[in-house]
Each structure stands twice: as C-alpha cells, then as structure tokens.
Protein backbone atom coordinates (compact mmCIF):
# COMPACT_ATOMS: atom_id res chain seq x y z
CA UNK A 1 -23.90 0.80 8.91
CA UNK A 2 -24.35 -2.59 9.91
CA UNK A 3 -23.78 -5.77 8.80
CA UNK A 4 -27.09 -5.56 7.03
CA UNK A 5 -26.90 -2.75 5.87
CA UNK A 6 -23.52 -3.16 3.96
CA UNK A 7 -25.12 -5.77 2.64
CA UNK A 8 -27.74 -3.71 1.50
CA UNK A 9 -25.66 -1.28 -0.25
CA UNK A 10 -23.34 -3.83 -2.49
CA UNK A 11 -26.25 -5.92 -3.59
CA UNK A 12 -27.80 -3.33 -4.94
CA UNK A 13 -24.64 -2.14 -6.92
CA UNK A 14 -24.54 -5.48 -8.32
CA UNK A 15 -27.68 -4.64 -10.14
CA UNK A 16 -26.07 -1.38 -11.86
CA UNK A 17 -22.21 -2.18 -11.67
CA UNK A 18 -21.30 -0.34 -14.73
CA UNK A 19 -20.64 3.75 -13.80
CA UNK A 20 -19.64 3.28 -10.67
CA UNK A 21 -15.63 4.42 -10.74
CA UNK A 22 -15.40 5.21 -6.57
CA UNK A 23 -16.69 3.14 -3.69
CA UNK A 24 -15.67 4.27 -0.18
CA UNK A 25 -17.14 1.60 2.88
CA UNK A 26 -14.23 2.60 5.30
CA UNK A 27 -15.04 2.10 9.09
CA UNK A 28 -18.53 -0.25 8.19
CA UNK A 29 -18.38 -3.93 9.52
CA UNK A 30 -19.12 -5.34 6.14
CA UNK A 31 -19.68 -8.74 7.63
CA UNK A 32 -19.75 -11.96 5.15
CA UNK A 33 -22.72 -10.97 2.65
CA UNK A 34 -21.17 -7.74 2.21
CA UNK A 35 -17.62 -9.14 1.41
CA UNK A 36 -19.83 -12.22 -1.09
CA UNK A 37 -21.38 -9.22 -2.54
CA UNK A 38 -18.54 -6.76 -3.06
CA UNK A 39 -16.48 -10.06 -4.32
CA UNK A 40 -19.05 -10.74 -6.66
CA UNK A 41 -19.18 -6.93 -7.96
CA UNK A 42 -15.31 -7.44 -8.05
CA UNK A 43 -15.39 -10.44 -10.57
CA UNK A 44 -17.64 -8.79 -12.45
CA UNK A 45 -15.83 -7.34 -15.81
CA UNK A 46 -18.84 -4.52 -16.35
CA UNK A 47 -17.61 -3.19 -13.23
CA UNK A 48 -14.93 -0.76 -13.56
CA UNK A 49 -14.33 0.33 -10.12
CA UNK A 50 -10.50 2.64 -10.07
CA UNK A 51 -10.75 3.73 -6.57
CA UNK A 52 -11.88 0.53 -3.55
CA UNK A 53 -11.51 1.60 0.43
CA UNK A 54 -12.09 -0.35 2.55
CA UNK A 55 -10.27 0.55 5.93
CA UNK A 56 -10.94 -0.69 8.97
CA UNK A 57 -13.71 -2.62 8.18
CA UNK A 58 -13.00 -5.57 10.82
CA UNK A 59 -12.37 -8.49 7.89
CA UNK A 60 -11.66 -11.67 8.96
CA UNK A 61 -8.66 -13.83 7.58
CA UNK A 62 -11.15 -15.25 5.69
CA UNK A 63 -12.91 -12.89 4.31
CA UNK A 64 -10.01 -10.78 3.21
CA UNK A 65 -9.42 -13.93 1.20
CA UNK A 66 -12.48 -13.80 -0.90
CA UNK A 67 -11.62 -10.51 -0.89
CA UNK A 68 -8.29 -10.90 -2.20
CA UNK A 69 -9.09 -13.94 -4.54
CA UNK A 70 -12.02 -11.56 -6.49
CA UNK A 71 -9.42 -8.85 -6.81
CA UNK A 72 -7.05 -11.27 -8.70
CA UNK A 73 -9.62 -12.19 -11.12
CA UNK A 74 -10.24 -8.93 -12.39
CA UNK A 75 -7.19 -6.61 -11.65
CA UNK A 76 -6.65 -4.24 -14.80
CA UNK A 77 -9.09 -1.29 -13.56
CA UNK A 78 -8.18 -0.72 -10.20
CA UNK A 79 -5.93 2.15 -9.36
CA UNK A 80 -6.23 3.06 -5.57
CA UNK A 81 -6.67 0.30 -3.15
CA UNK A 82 -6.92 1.06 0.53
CA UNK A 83 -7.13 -1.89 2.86
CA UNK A 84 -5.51 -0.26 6.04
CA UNK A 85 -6.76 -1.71 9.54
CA UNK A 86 -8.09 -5.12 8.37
CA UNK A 87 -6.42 -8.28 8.99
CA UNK A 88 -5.14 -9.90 6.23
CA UNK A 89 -3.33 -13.04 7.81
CA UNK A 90 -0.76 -14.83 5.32
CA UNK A 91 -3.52 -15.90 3.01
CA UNK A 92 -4.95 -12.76 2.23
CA UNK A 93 -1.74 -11.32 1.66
CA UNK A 94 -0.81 -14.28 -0.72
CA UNK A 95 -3.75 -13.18 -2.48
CA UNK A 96 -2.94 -9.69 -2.60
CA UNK A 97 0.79 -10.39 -3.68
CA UNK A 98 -1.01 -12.48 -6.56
CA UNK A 99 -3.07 -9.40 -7.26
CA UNK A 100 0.21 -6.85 -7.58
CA UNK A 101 2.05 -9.34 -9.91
CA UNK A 102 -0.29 -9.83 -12.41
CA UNK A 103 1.10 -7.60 -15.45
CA UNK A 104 -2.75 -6.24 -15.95
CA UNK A 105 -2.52 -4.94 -12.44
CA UNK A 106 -2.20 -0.91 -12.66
CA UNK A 107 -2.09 -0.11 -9.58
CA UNK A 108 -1.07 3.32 -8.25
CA UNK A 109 -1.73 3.94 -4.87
CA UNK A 110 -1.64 0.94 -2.34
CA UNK A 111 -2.05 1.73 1.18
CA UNK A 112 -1.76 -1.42 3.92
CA UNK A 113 -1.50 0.82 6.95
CA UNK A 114 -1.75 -1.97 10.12
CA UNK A 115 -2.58 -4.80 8.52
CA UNK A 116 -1.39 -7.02 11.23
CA UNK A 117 1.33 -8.51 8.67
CA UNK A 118 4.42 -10.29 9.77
CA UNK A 119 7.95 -9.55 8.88
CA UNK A 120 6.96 -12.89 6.38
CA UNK A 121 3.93 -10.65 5.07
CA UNK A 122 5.92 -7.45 4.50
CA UNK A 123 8.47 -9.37 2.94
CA UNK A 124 5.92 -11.14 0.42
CA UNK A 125 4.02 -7.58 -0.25
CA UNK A 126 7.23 -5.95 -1.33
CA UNK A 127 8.45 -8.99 -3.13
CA UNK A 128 5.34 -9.17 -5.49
CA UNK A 129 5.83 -5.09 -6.05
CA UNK A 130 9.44 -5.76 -7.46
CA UNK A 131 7.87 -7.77 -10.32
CA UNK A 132 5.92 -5.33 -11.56
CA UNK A 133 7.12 -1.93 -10.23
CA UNK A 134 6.10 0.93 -12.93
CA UNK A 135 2.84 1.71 -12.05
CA UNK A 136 2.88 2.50 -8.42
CA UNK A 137 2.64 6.02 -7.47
CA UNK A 138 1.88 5.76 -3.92
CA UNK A 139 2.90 3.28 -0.96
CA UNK A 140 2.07 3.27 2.39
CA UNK A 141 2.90 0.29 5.01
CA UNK A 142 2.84 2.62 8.05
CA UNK A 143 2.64 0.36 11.28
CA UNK A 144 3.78 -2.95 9.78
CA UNK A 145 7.07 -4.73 10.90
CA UNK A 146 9.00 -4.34 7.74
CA UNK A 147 11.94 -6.47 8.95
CA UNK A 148 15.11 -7.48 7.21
CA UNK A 149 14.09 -8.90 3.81
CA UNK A 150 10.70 -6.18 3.63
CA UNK A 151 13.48 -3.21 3.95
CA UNK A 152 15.68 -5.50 1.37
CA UNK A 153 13.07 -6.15 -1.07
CA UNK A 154 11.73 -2.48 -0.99
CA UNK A 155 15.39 -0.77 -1.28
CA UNK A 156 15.60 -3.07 -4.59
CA UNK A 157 12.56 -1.35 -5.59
CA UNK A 158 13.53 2.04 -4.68
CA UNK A 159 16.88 1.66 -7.02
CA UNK A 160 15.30 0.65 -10.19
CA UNK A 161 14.70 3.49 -12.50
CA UNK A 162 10.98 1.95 -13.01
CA UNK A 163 10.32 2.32 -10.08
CA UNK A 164 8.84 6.26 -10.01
CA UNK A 165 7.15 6.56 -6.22
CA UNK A 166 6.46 9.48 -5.78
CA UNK A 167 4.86 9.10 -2.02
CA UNK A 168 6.40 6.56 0.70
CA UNK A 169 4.82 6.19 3.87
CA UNK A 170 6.26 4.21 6.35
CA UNK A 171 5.88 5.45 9.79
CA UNK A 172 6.48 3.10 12.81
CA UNK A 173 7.70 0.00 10.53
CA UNK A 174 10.37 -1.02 13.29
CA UNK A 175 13.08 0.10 11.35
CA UNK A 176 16.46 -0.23 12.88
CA UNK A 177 19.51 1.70 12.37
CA UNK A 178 21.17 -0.61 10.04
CA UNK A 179 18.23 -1.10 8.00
CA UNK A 180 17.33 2.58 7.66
CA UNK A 181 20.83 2.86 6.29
CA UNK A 182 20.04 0.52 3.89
CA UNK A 183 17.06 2.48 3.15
CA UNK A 184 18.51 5.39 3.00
CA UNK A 185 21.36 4.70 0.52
CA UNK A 186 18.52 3.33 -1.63
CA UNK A 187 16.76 6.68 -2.06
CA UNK A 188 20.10 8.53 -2.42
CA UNK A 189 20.53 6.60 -5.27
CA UNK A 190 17.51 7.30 -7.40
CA UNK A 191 15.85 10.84 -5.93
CA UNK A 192 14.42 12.27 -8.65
CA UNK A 193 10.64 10.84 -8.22
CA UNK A 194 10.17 11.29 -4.56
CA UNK A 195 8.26 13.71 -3.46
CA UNK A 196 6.23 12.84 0.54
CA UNK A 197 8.57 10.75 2.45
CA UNK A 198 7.63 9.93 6.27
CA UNK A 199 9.83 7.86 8.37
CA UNK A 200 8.24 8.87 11.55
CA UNK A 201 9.04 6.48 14.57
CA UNK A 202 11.81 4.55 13.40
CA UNK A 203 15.62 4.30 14.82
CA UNK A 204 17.54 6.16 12.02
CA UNK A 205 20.31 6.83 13.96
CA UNK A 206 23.19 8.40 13.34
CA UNK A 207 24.19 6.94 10.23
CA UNK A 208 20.96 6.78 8.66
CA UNK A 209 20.28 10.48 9.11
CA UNK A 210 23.57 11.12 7.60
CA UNK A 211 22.48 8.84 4.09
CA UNK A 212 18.82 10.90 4.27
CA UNK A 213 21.25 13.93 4.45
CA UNK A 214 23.17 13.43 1.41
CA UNK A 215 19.75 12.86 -0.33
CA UNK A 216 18.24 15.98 0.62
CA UNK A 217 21.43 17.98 -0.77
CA UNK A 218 21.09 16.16 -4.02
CA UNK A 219 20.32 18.22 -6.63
CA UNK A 220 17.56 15.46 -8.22
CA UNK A 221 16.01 15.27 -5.41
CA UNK A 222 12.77 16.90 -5.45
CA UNK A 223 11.07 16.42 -2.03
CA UNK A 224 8.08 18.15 -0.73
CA UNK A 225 7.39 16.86 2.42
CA UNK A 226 9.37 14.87 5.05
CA UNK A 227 8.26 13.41 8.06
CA UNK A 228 11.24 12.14 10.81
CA UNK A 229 11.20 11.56 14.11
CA UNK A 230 11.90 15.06 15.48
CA UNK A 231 10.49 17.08 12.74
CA UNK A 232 8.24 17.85 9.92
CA UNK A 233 9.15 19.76 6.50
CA UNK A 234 7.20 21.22 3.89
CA UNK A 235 8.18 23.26 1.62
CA UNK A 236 6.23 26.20 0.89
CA UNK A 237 6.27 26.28 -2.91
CA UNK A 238 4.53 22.98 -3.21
C-alpha cells in the first residue's frame, strides 16, 4: 500500500474501532496520516486491539513517537506488539519503556528485532521490563547491540521467579564472551519456563557454552528449541 492508502485503511477503522482484536500493516509505508490515524485509534478506549504489527514500516523518529506516546495512554489491552525494523531513536524508545512500566501494561509478546537502538536503548528497554516482569511471555531483541548494562538488566530479569519467558530471541546482539557468561549463569539459575532460546551469532565462547551446558543437563529445564552458532535443536516431542 501506499502512503495513501494506509491512510485509507486506519481512518476507516476509526469509524468502527470496537471488534477489531488483530491489525497486521507490516512492510506498508504508513507515512504521517497513517501513524495520526492509527494513534488516534490507539487512544481510543472502544478500541481493544490485543495483537498491533507493525514491522518494517519505515517510521520516522518522530513518528514512532506519536506512536509510542498513544500506546502509553491506553496500554491495558495490548498483548503482542511487533515493532521490528522501524527506527525508534531514544525518544520512541522512552516512550515505549513508559509503555512496559505502566502496571496496566499486559504485555506478552514484544518483539524489537533491528530497531536501530543503542547500547543506551537496549539498556532502557530491559530496564523498564524489570519493573513489571510477570506478564511477558515472549522477547525478541534479535539484531540490537545489547551491551553491558542491556545483558545486566536482562540477566536480573531472567533470575526473578516472576519472570516466566518462555521464548528469548536474541540473535546477533553483539554478545561477548564475558557477557554471555553472565547470561548464561542467569538462565541456569531459573530454567524451568524456557522453552525457544536462540543465541545465534554471538561470541559464547568457551565458558559461556560451558554455563548453557549445565542448563541443558538441568533437570527443570524444559527447552524445546535452541538456536547457537553452530547448530540448531529441536526436540521431536514438542
């Protein structure tokens, strides 16, 4: 679609907002009247929309803030938000952060695959998850820079028994070998939940292979899939 023709679309939901559950506009420019539109579908509290993506749909820093800012005023029905391949910038992800701390948010599923986020961003996007960690069912921050405090803030996650993920998706993040150890020792010590781990194209090394080791042997630990660098795993009764 183009421009106009996103624009199309979301005015006319705003003139019957109140079945719609499911909206899918992934890979359509939606161009400033569609973002003012879907904002102003967003803020409305008739529309109970559980399931918003949106990737790659070429926002601008400013329009993932009006984005982000219409999301915030109206969090409590959303429960799958894709926003992979758009670029956020710092305010947008401010916005978002706002959006996951907010004790009506119930988010389950958050995917933010290359978002263009610093090490700053990740950091912020994890952060905000720590505060209110016992909805979220799915993450995924695949090509994003975690960097130091990200991989901190997200291993403090992973340890608290709230905190029931059951996918984790972080392929390509930069991780190095001392922060994949990190990492690792964090899901050895609460397994139970996990079930699709990838940690595709990152540096385990030797000692971070050894700490994803110990939690495959654990007895709580109930993984499905696993993605590394030099193979794939699924196990057939899943």
């Amino acid at each position: 679609m183009t421009d106009e023709g996103c624009s199309d679309v979301t005015s006319a939901l705003k003139s019957n907002p109140s079945h719609l559950r499911e909206l899918d506009l992934s890979w359509n420019k939606l161009g400033d009247s569609g973002v003012k539109n879907l904002s102003d579908l967003l803020m409305n509290p008739q529309f109970k929309l559980e399931k918003l993506h949106l990737y790659g749909c070429s926002f601008t820093e400013k329009q993932s803030l009006i984005l982000t800012s219409a999301l915030k005023s109206n969090p409590s029905h959303l429960r799958e938000l894709n926003l992979s391949e758009n670029n956020l910038g710092n305010t947008g992800v401010k916005q978002l952060c706002a959006v996951l701390k907010d004790s009506h948010c119930k988010l389950e599923r958050l995917r933010l695959i290359y978002c263009y986020m610093t090490d700053e961003g990740c950091s912020d996007v994890t952060s905000a998850l720590k505060s209110n960690p016992s909805h979220l069912r799915e993450l995924d921050l695949s090509r994003n820079k975690l960097g130091d405090s990200g991989v901190k803030n997200l291993s403090d996650i992973l340890m608290n028994p709230q905190f029931k993920l059951e996918k984790l998706h972080l392929w390509s993040c930069s991780i190095t070998e001392e922060q994949s150890l990190i990492l690792t020792s964090a899901l050895k010590s609460n397994p139970s939940h996990l079930r699709d781990l990838d940690l595709s194209e990152n540096k385990l090394g030797n000692t971070g292979v050894k700490h994803l080791c110990a939690v495959l042997k654990d007895s709580h630990c109930k993984l499905e899939r696993l993605r590394s660098v030099t193979f794939t795993y699924k196990n057939q009764n899943a």
